[in-house]
C-alpha atoms as a PDB file:
ATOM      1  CA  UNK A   1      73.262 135.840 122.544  1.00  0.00           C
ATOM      2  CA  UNK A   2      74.506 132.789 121.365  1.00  0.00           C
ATOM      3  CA  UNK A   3      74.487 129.354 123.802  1.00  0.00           C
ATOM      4  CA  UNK A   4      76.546 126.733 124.098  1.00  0.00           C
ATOM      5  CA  UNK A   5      75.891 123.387 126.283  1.00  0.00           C
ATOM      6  CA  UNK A   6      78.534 122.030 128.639  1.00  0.00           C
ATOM      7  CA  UNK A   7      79.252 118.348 128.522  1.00  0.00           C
ATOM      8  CA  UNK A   8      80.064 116.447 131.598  1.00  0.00           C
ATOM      9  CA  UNK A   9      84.250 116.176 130.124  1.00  0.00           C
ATOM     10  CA  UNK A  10      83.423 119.988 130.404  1.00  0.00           C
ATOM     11  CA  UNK A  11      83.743 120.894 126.487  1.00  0.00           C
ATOM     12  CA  UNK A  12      81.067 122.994 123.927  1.00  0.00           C
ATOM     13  CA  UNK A  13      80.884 123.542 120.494  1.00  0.00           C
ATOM     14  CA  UNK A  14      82.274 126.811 119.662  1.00  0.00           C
ATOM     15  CA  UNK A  15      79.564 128.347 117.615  1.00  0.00           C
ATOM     16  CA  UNK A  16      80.204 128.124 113.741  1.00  0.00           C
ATOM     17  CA  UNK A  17      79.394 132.710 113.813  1.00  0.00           C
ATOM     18  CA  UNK A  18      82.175 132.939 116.008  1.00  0.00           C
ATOM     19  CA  UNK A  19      84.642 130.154 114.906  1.00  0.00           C
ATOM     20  CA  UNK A  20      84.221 131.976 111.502  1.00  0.00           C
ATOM     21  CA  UNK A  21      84.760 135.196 113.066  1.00  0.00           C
ATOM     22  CA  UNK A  22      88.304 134.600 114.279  1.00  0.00           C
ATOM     23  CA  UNK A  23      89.057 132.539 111.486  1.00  0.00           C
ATOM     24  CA  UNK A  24      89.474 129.273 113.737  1.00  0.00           C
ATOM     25  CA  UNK A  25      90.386 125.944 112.643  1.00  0.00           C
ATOM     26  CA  UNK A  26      90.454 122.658 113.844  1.00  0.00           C
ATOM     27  CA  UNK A  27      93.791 122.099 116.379  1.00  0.00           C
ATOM     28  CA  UNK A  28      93.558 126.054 116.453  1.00  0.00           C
ATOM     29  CA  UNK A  29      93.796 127.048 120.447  1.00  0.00           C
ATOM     30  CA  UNK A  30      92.621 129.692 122.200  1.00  0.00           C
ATOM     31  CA  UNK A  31      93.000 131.129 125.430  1.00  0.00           C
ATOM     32  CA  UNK A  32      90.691 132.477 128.496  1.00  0.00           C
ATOM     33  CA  UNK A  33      90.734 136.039 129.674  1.00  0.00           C
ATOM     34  CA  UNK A  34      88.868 136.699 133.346  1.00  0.00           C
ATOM     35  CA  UNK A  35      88.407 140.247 133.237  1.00  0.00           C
ATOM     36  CA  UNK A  36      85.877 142.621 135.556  1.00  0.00           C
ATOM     37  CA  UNK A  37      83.042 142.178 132.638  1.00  0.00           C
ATOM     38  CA  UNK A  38      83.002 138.264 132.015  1.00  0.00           C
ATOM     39  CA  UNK A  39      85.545 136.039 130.441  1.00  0.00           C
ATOM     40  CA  UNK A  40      87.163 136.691 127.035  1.00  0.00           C
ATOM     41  CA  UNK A  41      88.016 134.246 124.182  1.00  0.00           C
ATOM     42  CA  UNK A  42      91.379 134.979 122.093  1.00  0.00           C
ATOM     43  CA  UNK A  43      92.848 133.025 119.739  1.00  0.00           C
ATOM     44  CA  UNK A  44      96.402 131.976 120.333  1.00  0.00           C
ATOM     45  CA  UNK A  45      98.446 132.325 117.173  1.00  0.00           C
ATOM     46  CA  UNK A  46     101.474 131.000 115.717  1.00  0.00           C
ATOM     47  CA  UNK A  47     104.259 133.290 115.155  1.00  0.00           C
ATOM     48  CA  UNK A  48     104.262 132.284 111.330  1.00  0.00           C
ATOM     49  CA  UNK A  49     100.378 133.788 111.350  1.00  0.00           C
ATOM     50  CA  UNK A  50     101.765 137.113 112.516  1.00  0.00           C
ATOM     51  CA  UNK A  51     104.050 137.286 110.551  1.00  0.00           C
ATOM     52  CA  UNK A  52     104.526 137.781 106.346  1.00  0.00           C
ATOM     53  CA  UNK A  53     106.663 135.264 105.097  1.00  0.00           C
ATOM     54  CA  UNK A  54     109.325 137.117 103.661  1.00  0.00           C
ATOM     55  CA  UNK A  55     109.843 138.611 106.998  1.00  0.00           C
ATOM     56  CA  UNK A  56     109.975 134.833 108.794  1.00  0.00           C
ATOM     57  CA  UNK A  57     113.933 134.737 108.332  1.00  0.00           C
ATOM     58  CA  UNK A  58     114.087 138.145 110.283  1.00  0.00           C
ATOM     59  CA  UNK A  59     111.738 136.937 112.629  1.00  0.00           C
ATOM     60  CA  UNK A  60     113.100 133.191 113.182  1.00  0.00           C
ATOM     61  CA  UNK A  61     116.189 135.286 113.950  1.00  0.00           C
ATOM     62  CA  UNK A  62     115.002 137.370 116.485  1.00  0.00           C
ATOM     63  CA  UNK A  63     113.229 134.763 118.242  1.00  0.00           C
ATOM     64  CA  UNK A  64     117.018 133.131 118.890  1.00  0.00           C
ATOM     65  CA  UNK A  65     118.497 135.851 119.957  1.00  0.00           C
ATOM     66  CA  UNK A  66     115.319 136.455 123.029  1.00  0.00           C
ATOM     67  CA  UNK A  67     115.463 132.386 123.784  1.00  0.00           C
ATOM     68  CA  UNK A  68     119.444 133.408 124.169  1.00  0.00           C
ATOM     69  CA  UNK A  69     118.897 136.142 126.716  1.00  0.00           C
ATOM     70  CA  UNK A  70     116.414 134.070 128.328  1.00  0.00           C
ATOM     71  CA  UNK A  71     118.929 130.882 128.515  1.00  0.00           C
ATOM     72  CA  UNK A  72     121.687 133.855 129.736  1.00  0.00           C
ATOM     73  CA  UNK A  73     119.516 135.004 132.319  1.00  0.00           C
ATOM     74  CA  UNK A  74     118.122 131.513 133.963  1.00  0.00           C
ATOM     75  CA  UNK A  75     121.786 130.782 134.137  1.00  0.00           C
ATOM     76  CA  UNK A  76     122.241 133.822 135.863  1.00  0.00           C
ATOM     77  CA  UNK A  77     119.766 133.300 138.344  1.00  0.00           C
ATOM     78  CA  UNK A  78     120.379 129.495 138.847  1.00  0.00           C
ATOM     79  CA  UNK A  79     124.197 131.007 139.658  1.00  0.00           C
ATOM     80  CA  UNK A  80     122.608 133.389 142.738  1.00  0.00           C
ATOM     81  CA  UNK A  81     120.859 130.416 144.175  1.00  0.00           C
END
């Protein structure tokens, strides 16, 4: 096991193994998981690093079209109110 020491502003220094590991940079975020076992550390990634870039024009466009629906449907709701 690996330790880490929390400061008082409540931060730690990822460990360089693990940093490594999940290829994590400086500015990079991740995100908690509380699950039954202990909490989990993921790394939140950017569409563009899920995606190759000569699919980024497909996926740029598909992102629109969801941010549409979900514009269509607030309006929707906002409407019921």
């Amino acid at each position: 096991m690996i330790k880490a020491k929390l400061t008082k502003n409540g931060m730690i220094n990822f460990p360089a193994k693990y940093r490594k590991k999940l290829n994590l940079k400086p500015g990079d975020e991740v995100g908690f998981l509380e699950t039954a076992e202990g909490i989990i550390i993921v790394p939140i990634l950017d569409l563009f690093d899920l995606t190759d870039a000569s699919e980024l024009p497909v996926a740029k466009e598909i992102i629109a079209e969801i941010y549409e629906e979900r514009q269509k449907e607030r309006k929707q709701v906002e409407a019921k109110k």
